[in-house]
C-alpha atoms as a PDB file:
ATOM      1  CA  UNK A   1      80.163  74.392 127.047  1.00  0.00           C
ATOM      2  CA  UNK A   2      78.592  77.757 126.807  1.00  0.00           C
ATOM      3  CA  UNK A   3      79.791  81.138 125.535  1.00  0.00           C
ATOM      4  CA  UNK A   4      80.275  84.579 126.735  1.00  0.00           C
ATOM      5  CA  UNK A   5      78.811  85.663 123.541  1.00  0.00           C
ATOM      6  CA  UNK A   6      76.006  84.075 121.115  1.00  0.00           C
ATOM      7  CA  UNK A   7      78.645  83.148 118.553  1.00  0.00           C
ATOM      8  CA  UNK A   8      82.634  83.118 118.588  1.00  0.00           C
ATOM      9  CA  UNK A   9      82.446  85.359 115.344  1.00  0.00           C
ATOM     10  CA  UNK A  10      80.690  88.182 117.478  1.00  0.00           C
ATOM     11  CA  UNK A  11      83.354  88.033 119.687  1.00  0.00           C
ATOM     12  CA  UNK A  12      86.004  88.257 117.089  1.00  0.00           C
ATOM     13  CA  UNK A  13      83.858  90.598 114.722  1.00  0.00           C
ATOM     14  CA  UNK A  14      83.389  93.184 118.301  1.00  0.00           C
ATOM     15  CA  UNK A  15      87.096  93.236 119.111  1.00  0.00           C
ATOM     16  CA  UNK A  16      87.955  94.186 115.273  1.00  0.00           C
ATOM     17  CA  UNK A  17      86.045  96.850 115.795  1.00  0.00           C
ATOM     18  CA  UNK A  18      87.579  97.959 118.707  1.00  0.00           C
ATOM     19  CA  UNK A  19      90.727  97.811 117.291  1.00  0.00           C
ATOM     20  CA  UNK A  20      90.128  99.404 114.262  1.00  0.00           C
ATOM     21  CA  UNK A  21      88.739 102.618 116.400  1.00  0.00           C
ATOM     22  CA  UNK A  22      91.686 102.690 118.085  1.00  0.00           C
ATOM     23  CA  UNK A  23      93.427 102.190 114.710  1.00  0.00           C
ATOM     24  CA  UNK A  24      91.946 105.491 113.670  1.00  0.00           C
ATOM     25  CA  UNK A  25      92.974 107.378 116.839  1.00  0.00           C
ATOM     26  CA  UNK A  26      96.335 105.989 116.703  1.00  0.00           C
ATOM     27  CA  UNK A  27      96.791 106.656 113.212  1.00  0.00           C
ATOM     28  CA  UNK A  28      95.408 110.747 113.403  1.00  0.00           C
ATOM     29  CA  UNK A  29      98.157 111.082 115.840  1.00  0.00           C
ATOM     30  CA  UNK A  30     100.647 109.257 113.993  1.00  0.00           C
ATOM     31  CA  UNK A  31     100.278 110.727 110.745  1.00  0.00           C
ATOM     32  CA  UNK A  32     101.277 114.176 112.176  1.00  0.00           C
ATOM     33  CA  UNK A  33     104.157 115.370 110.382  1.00  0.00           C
ATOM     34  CA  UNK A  34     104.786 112.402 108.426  1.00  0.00           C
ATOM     35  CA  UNK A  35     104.086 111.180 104.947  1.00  0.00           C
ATOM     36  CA  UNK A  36     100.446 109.136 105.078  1.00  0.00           C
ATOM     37  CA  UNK A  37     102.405 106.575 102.760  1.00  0.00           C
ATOM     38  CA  UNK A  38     105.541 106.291 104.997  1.00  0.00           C
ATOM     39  CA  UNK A  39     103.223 106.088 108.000  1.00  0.00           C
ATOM     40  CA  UNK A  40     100.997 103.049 105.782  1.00  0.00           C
ATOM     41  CA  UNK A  41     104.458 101.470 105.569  1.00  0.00           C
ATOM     42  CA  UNK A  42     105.559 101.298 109.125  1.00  0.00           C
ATOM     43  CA  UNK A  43     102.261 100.140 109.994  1.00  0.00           C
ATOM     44  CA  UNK A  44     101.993  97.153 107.404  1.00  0.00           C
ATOM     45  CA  UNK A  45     105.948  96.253 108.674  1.00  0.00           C
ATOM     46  CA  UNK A  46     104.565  96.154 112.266  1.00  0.00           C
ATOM     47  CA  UNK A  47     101.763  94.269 111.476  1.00  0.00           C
ATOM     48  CA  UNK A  48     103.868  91.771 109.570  1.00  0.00           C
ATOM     49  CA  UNK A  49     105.986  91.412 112.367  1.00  0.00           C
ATOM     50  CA  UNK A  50     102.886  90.634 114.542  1.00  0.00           C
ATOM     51  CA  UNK A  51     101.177  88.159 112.343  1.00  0.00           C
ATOM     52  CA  UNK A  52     104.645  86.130 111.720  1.00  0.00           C
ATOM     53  CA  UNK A  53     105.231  86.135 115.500  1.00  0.00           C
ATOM     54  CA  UNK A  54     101.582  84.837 115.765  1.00  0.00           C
ATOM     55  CA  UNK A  55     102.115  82.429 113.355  1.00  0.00           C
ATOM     56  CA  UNK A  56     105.412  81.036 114.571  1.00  0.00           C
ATOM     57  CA  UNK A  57     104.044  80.863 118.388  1.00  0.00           C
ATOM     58  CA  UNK A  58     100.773  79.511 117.752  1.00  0.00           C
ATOM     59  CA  UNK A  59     102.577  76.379 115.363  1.00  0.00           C
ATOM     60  CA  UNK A  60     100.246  77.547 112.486  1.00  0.00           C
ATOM     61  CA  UNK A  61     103.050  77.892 109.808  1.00  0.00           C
ATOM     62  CA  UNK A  62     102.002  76.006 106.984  1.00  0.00           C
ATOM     63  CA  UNK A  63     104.034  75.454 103.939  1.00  0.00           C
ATOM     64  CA  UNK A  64     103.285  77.788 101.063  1.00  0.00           C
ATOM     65  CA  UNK A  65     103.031  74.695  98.446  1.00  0.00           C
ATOM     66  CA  UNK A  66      99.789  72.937  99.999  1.00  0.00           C
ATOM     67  CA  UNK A  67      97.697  76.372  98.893  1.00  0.00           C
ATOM     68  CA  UNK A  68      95.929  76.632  95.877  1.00  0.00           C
ATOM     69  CA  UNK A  69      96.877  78.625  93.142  1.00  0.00           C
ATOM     70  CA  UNK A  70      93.116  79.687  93.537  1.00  0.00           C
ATOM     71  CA  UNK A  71      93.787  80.682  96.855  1.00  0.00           C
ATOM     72  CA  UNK A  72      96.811  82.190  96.586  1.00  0.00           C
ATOM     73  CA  UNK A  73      95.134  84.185  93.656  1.00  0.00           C
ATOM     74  CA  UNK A  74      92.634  85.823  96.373  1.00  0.00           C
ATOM     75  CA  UNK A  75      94.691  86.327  99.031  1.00  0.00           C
ATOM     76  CA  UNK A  76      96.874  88.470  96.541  1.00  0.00           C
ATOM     77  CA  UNK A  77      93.966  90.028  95.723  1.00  0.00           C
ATOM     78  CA  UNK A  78      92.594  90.645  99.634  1.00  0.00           C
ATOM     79  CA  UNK A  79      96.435  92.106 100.464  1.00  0.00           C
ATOM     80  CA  UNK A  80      97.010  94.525  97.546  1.00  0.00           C
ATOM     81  CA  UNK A  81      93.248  95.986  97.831  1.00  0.00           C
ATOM     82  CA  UNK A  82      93.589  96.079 101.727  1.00  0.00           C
ATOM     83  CA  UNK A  83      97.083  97.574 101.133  1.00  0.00           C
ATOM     84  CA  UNK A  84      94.782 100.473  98.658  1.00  0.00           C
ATOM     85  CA  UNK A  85      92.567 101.004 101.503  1.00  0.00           C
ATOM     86  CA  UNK A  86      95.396 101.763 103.984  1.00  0.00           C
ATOM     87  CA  UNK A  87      96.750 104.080 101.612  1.00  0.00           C
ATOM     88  CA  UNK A  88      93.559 106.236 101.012  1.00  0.00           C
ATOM     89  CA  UNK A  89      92.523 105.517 104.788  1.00  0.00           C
ATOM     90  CA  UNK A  90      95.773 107.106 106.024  1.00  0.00           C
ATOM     91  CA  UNK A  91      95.656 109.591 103.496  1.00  0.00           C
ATOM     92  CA  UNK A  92      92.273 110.600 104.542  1.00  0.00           C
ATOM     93  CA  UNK A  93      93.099 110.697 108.222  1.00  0.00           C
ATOM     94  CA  UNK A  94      96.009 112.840 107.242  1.00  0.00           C
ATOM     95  CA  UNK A  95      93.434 115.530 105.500  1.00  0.00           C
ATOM     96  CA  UNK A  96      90.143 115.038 107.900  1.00  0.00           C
ATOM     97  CA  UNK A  97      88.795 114.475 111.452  1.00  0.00           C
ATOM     98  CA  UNK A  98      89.308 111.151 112.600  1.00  0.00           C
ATOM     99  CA  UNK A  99      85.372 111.119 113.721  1.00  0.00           C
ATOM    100  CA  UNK A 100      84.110 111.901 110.140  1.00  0.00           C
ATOM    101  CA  UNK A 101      87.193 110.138 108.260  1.00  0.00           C
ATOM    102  CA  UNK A 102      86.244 106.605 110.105  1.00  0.00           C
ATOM    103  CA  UNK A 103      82.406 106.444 109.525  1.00  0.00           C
ATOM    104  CA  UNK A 104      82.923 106.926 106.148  1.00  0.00           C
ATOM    105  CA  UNK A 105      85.618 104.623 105.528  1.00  0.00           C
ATOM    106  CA  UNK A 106      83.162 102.107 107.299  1.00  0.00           C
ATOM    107  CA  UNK A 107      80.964 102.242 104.393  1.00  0.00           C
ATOM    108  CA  UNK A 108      82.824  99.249 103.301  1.00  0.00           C
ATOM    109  CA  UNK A 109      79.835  97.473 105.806  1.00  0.00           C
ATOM    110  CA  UNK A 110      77.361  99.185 102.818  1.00  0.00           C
ATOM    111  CA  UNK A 111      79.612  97.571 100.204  1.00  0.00           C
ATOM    112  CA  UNK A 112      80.231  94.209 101.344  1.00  0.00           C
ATOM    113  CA  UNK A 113      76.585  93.492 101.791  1.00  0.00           C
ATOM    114  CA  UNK A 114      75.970  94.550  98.438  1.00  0.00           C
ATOM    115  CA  UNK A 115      79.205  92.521  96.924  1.00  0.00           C
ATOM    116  CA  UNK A 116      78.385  89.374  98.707  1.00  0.00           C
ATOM    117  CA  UNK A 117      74.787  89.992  97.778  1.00  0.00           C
ATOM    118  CA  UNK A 118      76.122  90.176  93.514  1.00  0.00           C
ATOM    119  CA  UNK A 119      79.225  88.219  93.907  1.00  0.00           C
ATOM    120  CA  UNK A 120      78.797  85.587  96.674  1.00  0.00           C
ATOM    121  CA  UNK A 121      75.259  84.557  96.375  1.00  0.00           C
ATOM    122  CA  UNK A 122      74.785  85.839  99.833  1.00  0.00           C
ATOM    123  CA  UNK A 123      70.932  86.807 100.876  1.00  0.00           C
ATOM    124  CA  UNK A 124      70.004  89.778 103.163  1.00  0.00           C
ATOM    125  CA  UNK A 125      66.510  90.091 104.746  1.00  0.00           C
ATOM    126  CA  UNK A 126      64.525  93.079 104.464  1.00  0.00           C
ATOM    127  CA  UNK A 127      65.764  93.703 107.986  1.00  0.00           C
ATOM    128  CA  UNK A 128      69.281  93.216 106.929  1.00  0.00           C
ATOM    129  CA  UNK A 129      68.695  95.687 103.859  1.00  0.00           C
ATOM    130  CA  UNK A 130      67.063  98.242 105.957  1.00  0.00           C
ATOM    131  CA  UNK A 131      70.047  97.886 108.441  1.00  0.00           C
ATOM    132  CA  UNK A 132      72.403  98.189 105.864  1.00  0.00           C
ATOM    133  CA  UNK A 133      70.624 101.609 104.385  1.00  0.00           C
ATOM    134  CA  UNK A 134      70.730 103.154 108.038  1.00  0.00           C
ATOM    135  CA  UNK A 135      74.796 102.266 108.462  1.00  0.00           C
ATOM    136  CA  UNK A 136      74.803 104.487 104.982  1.00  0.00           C
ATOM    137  CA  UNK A 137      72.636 107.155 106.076  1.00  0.00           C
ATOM    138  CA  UNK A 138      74.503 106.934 109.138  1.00  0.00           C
ATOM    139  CA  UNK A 139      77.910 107.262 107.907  1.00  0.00           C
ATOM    140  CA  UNK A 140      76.648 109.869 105.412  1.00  0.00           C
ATOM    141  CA  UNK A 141      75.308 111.988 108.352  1.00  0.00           C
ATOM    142  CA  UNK A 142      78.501 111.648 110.303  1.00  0.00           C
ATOM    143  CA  UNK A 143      81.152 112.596 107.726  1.00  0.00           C
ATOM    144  CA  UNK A 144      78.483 115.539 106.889  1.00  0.00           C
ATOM    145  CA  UNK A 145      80.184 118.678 107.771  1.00  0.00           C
ATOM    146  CA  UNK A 146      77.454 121.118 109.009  1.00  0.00           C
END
C-alpha cells in the first residue's frame, strides 16, 4: 500500500503545523479583552474535552495502573511545561503581532534539536545543523521589528 506522503509522521507533523497557525490566529483574536491566563484556561478545558471524546470514541482508554511510574513521571512533566508554554504563548500574543509572536515561539524547533542532540543521544547532520541555524536566523529576522 502506498502513501500520499513519504512517511505517516509528515503527514501528522504538516497538519500540526497547520493547526498551530491557526492556533495563533485564533488565539490573537481571542485574547482581545480577556485575561491571556483565563483565555489559556478555556483553551486547555476545550482541548480536554476533545482529547477525552477522542479517547472514548476511538476505544483507546486505557487504565491508568498499566503506566509506569516512569512514564507517568514524563508525561507530568510534558503537561505542566506545555501548560508554561501556553501561558507565556498567550501572554505573548496578548502583547505582540501574531506574525512576529509565532516565529519566535517556534524556536522551540532550535531547541529541541539541540535537547535531543544533549539529552536523547539524537544525531543531526551538518545539513540538519545548518537547517536548524537558518529556522533561528529565520525566526530571529521575523520577530525583528524594523
Amino acid at each position: 500500500m502506498t502513501h500520499a506522503f513519504p512517511s505517516p509522521w509528515l503527514f501528522w507533523a504538516l497538519a500540526s503545523a497547520a493547526f498551530a497557525a491557526l492556533t495563533a490566529i485564533f488565539a490573537k483574536i481571542g485574547v482581545s479583552g480577556v485575561d491571556s491566563d483565563f483565555a489559556t484556561m478555556v483553551r486547555t478545558v476545550v482541548i480536554l474535552l476533545v482529547s477525552a471524546t477522542i479517547v472514548a470514541v476511538a476505544g483507546k482508554w486505557q487504565q491508568p495502573s498499566t503506566i509506569s511510574g516512569r512514564t507517568w513521571l514524563f508525561l507530568v512533566l510534558s503537561g505542566m511545561a506545555t501548560g508554561a508554554s501556553w501561558l507565556c504563548y498567550f501572554r505573548a500574543l496578548q502583547l505582540g503581532d501574531a506574525a512576529r509572536v509565532a516565529p519566535i515561539d517556534k524556536l522551540s524547533v532550535v531547541l529541541v534539536a539541540i535537547f535531543a542532540a544533549l539529552f536523547l543521544g539524537e544525531r543531526l547532520s551538518a545539513v540538519n545543523w545548518a537547517g536548524v541555524t537558518l529556522i533561528a536566523a529565520g525566526a530571529v529576522l521575523v520577530g525583528y521589528r524594523a
